[in-house]
C-alpha atoms as a PDB file:
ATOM      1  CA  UNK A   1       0.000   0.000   0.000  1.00  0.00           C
ATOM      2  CA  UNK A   2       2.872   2.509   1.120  1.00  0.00           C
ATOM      3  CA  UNK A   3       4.538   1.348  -2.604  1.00  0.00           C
ATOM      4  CA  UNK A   4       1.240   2.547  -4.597  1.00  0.00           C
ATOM      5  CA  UNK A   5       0.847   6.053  -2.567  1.00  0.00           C
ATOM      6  CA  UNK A   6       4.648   6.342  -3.342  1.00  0.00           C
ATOM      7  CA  UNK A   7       4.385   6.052  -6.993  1.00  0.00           C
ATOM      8  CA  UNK A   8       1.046   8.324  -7.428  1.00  0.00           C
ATOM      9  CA  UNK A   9       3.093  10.769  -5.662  1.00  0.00           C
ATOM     10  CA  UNK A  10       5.959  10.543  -7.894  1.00  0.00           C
ATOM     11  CA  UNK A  11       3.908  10.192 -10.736  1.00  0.00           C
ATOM     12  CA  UNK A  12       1.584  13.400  -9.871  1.00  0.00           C
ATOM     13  CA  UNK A  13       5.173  15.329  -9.344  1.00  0.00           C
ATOM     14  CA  UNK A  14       6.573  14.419 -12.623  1.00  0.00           C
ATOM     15  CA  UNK A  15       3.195  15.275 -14.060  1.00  0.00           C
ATOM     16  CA  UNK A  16       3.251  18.580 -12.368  1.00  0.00           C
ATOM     17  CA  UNK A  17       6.489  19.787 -13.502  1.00  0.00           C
ATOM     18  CA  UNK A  18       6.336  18.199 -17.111  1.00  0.00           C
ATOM     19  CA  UNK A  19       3.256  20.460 -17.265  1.00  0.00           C
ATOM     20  CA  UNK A  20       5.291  23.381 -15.363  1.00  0.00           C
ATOM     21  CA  UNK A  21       8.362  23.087 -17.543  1.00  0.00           C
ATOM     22  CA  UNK A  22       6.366  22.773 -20.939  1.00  0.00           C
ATOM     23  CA  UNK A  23       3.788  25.579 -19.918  1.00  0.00           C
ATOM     24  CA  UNK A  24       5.755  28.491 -20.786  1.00  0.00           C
ATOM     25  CA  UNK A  25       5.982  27.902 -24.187  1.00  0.00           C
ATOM     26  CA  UNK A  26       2.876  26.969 -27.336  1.00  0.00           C
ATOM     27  CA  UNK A  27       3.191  25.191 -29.582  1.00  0.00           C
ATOM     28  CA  UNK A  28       5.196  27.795 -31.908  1.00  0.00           C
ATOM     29  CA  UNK A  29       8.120  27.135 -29.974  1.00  0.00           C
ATOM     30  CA  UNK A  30       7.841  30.771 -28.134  1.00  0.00           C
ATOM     31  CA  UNK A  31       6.824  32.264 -24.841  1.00  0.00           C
ATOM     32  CA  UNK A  32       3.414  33.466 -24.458  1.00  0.00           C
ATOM     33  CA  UNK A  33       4.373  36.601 -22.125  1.00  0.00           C
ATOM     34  CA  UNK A  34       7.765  37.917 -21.983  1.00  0.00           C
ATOM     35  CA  UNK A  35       9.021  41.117 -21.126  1.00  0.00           C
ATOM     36  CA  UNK A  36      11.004  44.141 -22.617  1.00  0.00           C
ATOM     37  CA  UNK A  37      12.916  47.547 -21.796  1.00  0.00           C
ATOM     38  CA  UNK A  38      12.793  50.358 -24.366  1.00  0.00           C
ATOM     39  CA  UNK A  39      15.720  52.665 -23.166  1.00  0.00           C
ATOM     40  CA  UNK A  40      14.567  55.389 -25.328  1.00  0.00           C
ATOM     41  CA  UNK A  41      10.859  55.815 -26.721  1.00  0.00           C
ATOM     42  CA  UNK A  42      10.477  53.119 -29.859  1.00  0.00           C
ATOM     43  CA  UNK A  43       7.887  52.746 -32.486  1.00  0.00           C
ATOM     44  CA  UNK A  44       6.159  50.045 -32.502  1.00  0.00           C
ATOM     45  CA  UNK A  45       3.720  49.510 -35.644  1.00  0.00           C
ATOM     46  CA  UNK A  46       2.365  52.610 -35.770  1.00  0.00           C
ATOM     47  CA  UNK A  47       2.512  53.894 -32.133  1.00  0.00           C
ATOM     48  CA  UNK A  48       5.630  55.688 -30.742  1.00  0.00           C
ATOM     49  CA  UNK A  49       5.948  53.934 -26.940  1.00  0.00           C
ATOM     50  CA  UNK A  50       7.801  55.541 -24.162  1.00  0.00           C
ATOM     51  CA  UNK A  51      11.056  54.248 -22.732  1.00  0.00           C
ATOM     52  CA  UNK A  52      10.258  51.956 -20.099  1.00  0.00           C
ATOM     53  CA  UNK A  53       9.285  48.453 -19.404  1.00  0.00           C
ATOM     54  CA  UNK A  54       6.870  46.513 -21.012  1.00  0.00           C
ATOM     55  CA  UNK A  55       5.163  43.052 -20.452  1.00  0.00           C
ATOM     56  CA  UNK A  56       4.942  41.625 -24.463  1.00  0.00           C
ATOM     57  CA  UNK A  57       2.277  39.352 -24.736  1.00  0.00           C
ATOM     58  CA  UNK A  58       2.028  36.752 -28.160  1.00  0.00           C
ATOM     59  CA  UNK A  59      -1.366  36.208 -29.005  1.00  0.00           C
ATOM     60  CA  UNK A  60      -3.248  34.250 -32.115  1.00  0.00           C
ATOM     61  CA  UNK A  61      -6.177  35.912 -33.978  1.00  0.00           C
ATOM     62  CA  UNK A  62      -7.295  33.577 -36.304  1.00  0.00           C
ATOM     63  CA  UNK A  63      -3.874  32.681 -38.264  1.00  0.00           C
ATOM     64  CA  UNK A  64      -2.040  36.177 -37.705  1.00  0.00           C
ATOM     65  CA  UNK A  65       0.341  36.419 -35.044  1.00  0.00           C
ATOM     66  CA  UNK A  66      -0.441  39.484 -32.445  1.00  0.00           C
ATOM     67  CA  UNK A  67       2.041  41.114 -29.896  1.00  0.00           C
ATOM     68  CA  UNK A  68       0.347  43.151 -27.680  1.00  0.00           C
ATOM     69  CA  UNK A  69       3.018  45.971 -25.348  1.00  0.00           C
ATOM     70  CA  UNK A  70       1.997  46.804 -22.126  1.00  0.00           C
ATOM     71  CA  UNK A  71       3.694  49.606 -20.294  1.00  0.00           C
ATOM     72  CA  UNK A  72       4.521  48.142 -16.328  1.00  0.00           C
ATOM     73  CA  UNK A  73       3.895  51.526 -15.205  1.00  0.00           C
ATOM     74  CA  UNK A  74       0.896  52.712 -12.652  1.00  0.00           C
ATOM     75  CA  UNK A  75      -0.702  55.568 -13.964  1.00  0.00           C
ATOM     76  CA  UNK A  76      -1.567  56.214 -17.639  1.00  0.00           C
ATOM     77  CA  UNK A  77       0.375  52.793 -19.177  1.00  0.00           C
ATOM     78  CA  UNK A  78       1.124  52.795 -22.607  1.00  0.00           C
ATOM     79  CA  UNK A  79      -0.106  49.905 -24.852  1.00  0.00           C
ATOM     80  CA  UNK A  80      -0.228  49.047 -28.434  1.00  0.00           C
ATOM     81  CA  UNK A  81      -1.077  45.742 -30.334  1.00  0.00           C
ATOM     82  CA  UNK A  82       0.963  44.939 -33.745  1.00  0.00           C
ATOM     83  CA  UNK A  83       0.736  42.064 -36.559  1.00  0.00           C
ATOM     84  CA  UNK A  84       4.395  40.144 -36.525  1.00  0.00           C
ATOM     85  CA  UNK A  85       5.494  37.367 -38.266  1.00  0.00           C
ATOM     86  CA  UNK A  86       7.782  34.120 -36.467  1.00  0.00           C
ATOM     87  CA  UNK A  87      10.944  33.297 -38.380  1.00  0.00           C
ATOM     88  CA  UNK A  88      12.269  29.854 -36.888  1.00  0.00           C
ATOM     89  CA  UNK A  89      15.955  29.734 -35.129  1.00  0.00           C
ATOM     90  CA  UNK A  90      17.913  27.065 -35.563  1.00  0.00           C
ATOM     91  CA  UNK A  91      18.467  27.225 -32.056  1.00  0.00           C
ATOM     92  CA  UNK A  92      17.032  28.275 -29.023  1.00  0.00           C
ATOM     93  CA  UNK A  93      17.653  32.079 -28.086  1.00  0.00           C
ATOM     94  CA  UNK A  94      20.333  32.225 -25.744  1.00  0.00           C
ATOM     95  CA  UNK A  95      19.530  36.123 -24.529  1.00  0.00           C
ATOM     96  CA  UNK A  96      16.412  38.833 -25.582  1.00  0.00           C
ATOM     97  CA  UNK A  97      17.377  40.872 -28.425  1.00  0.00           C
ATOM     98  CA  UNK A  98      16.127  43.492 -29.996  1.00  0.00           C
ATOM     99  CA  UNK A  99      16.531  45.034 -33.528  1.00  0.00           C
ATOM    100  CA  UNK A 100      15.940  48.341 -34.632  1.00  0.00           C
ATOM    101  CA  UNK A 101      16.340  50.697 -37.479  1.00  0.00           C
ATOM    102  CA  UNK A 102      16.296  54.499 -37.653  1.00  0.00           C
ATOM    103  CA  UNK A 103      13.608  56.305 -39.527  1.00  0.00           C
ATOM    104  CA  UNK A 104      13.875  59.634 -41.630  1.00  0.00           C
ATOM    105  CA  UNK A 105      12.120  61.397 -38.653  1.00  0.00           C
ATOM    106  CA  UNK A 106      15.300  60.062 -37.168  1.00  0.00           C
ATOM    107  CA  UNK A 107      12.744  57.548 -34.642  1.00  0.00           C
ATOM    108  CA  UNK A 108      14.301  54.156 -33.349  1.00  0.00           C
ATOM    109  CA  UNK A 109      11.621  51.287 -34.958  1.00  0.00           C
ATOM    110  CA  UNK A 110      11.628  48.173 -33.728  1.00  0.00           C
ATOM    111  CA  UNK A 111      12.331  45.447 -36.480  1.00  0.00           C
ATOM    112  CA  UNK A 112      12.259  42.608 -34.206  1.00  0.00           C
ATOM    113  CA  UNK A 113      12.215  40.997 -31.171  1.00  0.00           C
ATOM    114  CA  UNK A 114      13.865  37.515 -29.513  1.00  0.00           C
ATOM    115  CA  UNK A 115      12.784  36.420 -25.980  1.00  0.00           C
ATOM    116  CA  UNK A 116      15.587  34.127 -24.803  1.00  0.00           C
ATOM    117  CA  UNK A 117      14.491  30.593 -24.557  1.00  0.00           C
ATOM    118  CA  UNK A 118      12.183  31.174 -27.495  1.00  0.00           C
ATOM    119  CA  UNK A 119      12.468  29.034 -30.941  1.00  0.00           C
ATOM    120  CA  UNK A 120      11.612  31.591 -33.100  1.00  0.00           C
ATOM    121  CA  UNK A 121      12.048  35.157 -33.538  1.00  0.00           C
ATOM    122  CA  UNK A 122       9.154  37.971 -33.977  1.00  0.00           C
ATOM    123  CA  UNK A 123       9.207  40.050 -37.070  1.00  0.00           C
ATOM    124  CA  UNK A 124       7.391  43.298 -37.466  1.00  0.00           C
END
């Protein structure tokens, strides 16, 4: 009897933590929440946010791909929701990274965006 509680409670435990460990990520191979810091204010689609940190959450509307930017900041928070697209890594991402380009009203846009862990990389 001591043998079978013994194994359920293994079992449940393994359960738990396969479920725990495989929980952060769908089935696109990338986080469904991650976080960001914009050092100086960014574009984003079409929305200029301030510097500051954001919680980035991945989202599916129908069969386009949705990033939605939420300021962590009490008060007024910024927001905006943009289309990407996921280009596959061969790899994991080993750190966050972000890529951006300067526009002719001299604006730092954000071209794309890694979460580390993640198996594929967000496009804009």
């Amino acid at each position: 009897m001591y043998l079978i509680r013994l194994m359920a409670v293994i079992f449940i435990c393994v359960l738990g933590f396969t479920l725990f460990a495989t929980a952060s990520q769908n089935e696109l191979g990338v986080a469904d929440i991650g976080k960001v810091t914009f050092m100086e204010p960014t574009r984003v689609g079409d929305t200029v946010l301030p510097k500051g940190d954001y919680e980035v959450l991945h989202s599916m509307n129908g069969s386009q791909h949705i990033m939605t930017f939420k300021q962590l900041y009490k008060g007024h928070p910024a927001g905006v929701q943009v289309q990407c697209q996921l280009v596959p890594l061969s790899k994991k991402a080993e750190r966050t990274q972000q890529v951006y380009v300067l526009n002719a009203s001299n604006e730092r846009v954000l071209q794309s965006l890694t979460f580390k862990g993640d198996s594929a990389q967000h496009v804009f």
